[in-house]
C-alpha atoms as a PDB file:
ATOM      1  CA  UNK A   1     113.342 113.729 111.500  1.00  0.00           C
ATOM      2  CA  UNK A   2     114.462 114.262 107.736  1.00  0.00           C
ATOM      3  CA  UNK A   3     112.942 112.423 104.999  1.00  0.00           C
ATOM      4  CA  UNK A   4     113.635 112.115 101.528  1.00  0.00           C
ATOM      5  CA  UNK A   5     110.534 111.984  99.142  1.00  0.00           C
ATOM      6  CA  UNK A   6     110.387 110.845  95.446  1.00  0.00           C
ATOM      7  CA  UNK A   7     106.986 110.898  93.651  1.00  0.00           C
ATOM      8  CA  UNK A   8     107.556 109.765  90.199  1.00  0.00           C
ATOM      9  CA  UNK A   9     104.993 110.550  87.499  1.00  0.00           C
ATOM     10  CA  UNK A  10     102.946 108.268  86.075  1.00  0.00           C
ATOM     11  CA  UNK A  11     103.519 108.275  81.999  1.00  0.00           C
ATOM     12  CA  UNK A  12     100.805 110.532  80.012  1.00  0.00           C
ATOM     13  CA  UNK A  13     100.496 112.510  83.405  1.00  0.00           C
ATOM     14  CA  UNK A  14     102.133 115.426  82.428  1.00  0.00           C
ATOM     15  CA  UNK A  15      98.610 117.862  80.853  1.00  0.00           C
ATOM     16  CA  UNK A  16      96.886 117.408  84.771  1.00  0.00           C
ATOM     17  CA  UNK A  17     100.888 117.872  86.140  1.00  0.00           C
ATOM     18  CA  UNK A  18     100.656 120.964  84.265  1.00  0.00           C
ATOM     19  CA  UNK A  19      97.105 121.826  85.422  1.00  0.00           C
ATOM     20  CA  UNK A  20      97.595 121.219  89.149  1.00  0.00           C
ATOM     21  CA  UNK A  21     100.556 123.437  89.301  1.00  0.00           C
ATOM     22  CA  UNK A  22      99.369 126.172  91.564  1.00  0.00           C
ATOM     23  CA  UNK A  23      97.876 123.480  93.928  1.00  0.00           C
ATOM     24  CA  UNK A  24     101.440 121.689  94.075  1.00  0.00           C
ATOM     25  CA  UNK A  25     103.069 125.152  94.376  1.00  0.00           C
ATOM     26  CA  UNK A  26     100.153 126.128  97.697  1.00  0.00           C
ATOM     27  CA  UNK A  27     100.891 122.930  99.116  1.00  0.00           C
ATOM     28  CA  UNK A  28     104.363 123.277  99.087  1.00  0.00           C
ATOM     29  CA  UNK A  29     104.322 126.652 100.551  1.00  0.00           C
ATOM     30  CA  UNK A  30     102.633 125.276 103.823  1.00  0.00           C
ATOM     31  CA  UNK A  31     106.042 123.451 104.212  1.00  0.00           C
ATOM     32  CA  UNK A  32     108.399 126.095 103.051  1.00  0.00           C
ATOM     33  CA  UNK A  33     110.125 125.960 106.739  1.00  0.00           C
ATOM     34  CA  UNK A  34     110.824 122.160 106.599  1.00  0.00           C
ATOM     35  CA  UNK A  35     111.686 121.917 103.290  1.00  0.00           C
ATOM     36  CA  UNK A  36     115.875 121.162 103.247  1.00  0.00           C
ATOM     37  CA  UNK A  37     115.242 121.013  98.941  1.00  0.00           C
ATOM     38  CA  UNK A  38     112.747 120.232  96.159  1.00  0.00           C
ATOM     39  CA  UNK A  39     112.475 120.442  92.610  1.00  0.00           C
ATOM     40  CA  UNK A  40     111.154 118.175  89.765  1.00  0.00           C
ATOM     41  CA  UNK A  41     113.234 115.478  87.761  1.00  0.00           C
ATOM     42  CA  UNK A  42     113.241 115.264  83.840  1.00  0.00           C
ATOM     43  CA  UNK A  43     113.857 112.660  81.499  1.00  0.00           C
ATOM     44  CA  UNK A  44     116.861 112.836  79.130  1.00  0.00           C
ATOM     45  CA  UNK A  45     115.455 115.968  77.086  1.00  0.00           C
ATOM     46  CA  UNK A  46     115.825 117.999  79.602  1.00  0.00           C
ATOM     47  CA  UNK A  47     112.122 119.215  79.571  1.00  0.00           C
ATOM     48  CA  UNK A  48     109.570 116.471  80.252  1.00  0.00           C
ATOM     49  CA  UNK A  49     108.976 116.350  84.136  1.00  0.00           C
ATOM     50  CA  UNK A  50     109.530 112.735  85.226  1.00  0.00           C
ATOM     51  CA  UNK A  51     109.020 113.524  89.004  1.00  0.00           C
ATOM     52  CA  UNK A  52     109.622 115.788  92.180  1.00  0.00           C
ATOM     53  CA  UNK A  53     111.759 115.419  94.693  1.00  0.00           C
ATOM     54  CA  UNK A  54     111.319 117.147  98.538  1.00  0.00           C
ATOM     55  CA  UNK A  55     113.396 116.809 101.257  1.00  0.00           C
ATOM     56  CA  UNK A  56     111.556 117.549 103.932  1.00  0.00           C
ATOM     57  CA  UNK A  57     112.139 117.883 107.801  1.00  0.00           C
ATOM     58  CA  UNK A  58     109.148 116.985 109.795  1.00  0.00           C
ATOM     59  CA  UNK A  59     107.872 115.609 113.066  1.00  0.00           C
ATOM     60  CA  UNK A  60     108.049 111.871 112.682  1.00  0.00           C
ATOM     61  CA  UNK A  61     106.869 109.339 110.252  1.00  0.00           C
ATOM     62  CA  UNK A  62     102.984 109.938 110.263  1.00  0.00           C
ATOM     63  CA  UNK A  63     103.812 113.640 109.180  1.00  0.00           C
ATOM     64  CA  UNK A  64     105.590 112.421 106.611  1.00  0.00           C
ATOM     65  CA  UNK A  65     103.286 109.980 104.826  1.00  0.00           C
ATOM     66  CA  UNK A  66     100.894 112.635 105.353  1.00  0.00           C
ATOM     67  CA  UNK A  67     103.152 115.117 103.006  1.00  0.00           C
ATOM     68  CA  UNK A  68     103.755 112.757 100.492  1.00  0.00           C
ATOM     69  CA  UNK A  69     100.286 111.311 100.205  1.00  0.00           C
ATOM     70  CA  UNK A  70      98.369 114.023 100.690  1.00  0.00           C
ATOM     71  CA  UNK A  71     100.285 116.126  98.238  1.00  0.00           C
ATOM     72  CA  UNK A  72      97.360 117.657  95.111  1.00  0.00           C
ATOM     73  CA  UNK A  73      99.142 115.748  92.206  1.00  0.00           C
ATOM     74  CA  UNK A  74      99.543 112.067  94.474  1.00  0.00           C
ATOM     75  CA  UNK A  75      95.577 112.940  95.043  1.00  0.00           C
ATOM     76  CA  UNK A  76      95.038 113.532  91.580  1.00  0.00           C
ATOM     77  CA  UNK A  77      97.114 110.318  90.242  1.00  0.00           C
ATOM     78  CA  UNK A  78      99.967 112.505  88.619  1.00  0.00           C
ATOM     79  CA  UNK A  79     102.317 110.213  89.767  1.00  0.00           C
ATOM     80  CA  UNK A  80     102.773 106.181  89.630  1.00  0.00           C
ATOM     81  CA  UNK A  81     104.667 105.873  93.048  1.00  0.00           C
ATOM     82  CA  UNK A  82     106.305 107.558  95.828  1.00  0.00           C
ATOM     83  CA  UNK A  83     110.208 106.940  97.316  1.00  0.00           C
ATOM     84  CA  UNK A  84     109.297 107.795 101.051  1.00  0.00           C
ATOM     85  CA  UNK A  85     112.443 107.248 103.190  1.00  0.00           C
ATOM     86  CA  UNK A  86     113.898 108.394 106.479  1.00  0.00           C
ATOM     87  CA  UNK A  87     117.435 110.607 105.509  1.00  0.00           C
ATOM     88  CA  UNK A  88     120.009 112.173 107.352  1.00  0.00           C
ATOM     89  CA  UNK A  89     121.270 115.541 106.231  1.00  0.00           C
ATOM     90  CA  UNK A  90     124.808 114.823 105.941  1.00  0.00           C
ATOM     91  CA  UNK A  91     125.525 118.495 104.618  1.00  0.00           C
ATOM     92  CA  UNK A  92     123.842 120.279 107.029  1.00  0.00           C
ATOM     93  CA  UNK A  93     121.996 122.903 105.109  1.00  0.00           C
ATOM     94  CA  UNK A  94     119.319 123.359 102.705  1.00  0.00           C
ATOM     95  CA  UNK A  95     119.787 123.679  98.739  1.00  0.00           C
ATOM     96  CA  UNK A  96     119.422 127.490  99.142  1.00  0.00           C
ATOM     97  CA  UNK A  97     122.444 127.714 101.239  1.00  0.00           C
ATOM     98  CA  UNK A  98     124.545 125.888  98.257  1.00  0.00           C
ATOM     99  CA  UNK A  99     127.910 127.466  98.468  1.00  0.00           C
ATOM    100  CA  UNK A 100     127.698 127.365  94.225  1.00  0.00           C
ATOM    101  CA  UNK A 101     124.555 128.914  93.602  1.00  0.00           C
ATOM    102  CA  UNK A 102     121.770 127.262  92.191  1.00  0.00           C
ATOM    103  CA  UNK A 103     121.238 129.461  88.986  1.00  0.00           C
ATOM    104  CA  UNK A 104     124.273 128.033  86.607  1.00  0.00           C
ATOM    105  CA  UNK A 105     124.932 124.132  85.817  1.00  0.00           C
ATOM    106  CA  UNK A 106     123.685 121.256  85.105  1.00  0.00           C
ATOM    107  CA  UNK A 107     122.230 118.983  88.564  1.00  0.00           C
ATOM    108  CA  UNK A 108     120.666 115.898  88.939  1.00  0.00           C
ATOM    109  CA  UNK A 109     119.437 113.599  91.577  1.00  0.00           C
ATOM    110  CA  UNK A 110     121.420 110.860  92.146  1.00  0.00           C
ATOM    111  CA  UNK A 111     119.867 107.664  93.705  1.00  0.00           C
ATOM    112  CA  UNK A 112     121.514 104.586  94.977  1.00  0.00           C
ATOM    113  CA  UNK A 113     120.240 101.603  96.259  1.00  0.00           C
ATOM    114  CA  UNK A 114     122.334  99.189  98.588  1.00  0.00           C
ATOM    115  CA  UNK A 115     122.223  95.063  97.411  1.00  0.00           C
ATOM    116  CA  UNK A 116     122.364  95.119 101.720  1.00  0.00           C
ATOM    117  CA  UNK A 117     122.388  96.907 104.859  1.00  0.00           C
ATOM    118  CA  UNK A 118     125.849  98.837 105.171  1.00  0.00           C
ATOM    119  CA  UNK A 119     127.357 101.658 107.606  1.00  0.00           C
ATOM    120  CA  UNK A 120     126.407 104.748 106.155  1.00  0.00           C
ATOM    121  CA  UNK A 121     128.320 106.402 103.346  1.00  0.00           C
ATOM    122  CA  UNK A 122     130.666 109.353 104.190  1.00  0.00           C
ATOM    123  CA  UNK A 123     130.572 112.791 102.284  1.00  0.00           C
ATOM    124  CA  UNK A 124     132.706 112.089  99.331  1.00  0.00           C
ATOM    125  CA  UNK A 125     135.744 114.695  99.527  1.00  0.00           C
ATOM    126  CA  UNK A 126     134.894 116.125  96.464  1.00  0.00           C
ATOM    127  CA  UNK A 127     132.045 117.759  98.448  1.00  0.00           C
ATOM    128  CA  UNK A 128     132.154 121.443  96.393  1.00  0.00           C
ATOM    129  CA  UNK A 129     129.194 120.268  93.943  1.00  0.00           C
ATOM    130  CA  UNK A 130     127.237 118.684  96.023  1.00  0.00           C
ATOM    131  CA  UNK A 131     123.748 120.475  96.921  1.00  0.00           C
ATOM    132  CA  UNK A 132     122.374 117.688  99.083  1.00  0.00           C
ATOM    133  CA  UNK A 133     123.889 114.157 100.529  1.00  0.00           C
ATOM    134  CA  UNK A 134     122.854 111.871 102.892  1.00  0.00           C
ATOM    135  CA  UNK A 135     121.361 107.875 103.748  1.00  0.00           C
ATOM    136  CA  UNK A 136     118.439 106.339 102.796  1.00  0.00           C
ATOM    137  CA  UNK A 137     117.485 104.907 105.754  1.00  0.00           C
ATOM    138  CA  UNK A 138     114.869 102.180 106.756  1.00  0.00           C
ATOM    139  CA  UNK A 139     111.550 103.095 109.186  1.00  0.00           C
ATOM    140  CA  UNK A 140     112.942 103.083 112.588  1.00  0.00           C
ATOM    141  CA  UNK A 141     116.270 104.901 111.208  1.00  0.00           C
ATOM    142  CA  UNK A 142     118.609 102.046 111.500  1.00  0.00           C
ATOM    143  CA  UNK A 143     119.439 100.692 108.479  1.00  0.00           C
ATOM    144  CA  UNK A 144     121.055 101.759 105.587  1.00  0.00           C
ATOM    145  CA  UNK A 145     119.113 100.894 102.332  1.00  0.00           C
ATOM    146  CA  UNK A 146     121.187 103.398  99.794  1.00  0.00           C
ATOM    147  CA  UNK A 147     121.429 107.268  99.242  1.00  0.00           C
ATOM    148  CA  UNK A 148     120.140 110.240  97.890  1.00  0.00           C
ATOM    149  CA  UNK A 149     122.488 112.878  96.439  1.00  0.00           C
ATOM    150  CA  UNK A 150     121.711 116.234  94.383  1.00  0.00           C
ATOM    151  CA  UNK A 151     124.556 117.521  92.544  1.00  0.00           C
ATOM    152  CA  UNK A 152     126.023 119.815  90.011  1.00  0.00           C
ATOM    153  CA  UNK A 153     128.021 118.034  87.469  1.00  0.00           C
ATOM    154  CA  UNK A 154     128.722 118.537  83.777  1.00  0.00           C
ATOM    155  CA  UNK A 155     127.387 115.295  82.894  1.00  0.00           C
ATOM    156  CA  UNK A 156     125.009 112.260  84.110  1.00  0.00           C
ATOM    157  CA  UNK A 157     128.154 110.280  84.116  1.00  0.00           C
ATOM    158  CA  UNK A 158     129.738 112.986  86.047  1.00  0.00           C
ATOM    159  CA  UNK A 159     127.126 112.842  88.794  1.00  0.00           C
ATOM    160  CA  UNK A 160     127.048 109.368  89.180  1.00  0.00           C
ATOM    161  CA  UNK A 161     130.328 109.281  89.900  1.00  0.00           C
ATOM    162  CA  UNK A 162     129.458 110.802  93.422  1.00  0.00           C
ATOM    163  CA  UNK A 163     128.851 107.293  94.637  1.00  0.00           C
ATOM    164  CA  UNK A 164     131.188 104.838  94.928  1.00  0.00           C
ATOM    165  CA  UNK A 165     130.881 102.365  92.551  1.00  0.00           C
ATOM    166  CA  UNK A 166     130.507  98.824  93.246  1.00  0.00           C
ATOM    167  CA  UNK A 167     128.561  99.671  96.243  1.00  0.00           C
ATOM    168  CA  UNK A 168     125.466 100.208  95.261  1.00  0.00           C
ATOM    169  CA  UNK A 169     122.720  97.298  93.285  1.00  0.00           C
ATOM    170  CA  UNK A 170     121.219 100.049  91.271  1.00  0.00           C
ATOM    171  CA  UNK A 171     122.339 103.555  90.428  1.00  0.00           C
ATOM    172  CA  UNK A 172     119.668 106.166  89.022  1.00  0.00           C
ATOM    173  CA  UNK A 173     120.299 109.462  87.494  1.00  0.00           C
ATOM    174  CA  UNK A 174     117.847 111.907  86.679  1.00  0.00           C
ATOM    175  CA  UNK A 175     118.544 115.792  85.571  1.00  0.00           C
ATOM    176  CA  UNK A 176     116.999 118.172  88.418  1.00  0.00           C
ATOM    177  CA  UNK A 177     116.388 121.277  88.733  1.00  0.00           C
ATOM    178  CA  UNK A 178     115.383 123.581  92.362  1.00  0.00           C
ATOM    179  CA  UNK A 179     111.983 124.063  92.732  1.00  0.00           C
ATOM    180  CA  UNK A 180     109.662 126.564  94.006  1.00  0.00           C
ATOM    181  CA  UNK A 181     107.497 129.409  92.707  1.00  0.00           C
ATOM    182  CA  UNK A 182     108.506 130.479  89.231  1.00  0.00           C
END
């Protein structure tokens, strides 16, 4: 089962973000076989971490609350709520098999929640910058509640114009960037 996990920081978080690094980065690395992508969010300079983002294949919904909640900087109260929903790889294939590289241009997560339960989105056909795509989906996998994109683009406006719009009760956009060991 794939899930898609948001942990947002909590504001004036970011000194004990920075000192639980290696703890985050340990963690992480006990899931580096499930993980499909992951990397932190940042607000619109570019540099202050606003959150971290895993998509994560696991056994079934206990796993997953355990990866999200147990995580060192949920523990430690680095962040001031967690996005923990069941997804559906739509691409197939983890960021690190991006046919465009992850080293050049501008990405960002793309979030969109449905105002109601819909059939799931299709790929858009302009599928060459996207890096991940697929439902948010409720508990037991049935319903639709939005979706989760990461994306290249040369703009926020750019990436959220890989959802349709009109279809969605709230669109966020945050810059991104892959995660992992520096």
């Amino acid at each position: 089962m794939e899930f898609f996990c948001y942990h947002r920081d909590r504001v004036g978080s970011l000194r004990l973000r920075e000192e639980l690094g290696e703890a985050h980065w340990a963690y992480m690395d006990r899931y580096e076989a499930e993980l499909i992508a992951r990397g932190p969010t940042f607000a619109d300079d570019g540099e202050t971490p606003t959150g971290s983002v895993h998509i994560v294949d696991l056994p079934d919904s206990a796993a997953a609350r355990a990866f999200a909640f147990d995580e060192p900087n949920h523990q430690a109260g680095v962040y001031r709520d967690v996005l923990l929903r069941r997804w559906r790889n739509l691409l197939g294939r983890t960021m690190w098999d991006f046919p465009g590289g992850l080293a050049t241009g501008d990405r960002y997560l793309v979030l969109g929640l449905g105002p109601s339960p819909e059939a799931d989105p299709q790929v858009p056909a302009e599928r060459d910058e996207l890096i991940a795509y697929g439902p948010l989906l409720s508990d037991d996998g049935d319903a639709w509640l939005g979706t989760a994109a990461l994306v290249r683009a040369p703009g926020a406006e750019a990436a959220r114009g890989v959802l349709a719009e009109g279809r969605y009760a709230d669109i966020e956009v945050r810059a991104w960037e892959p995660g992992g060991r520096r």
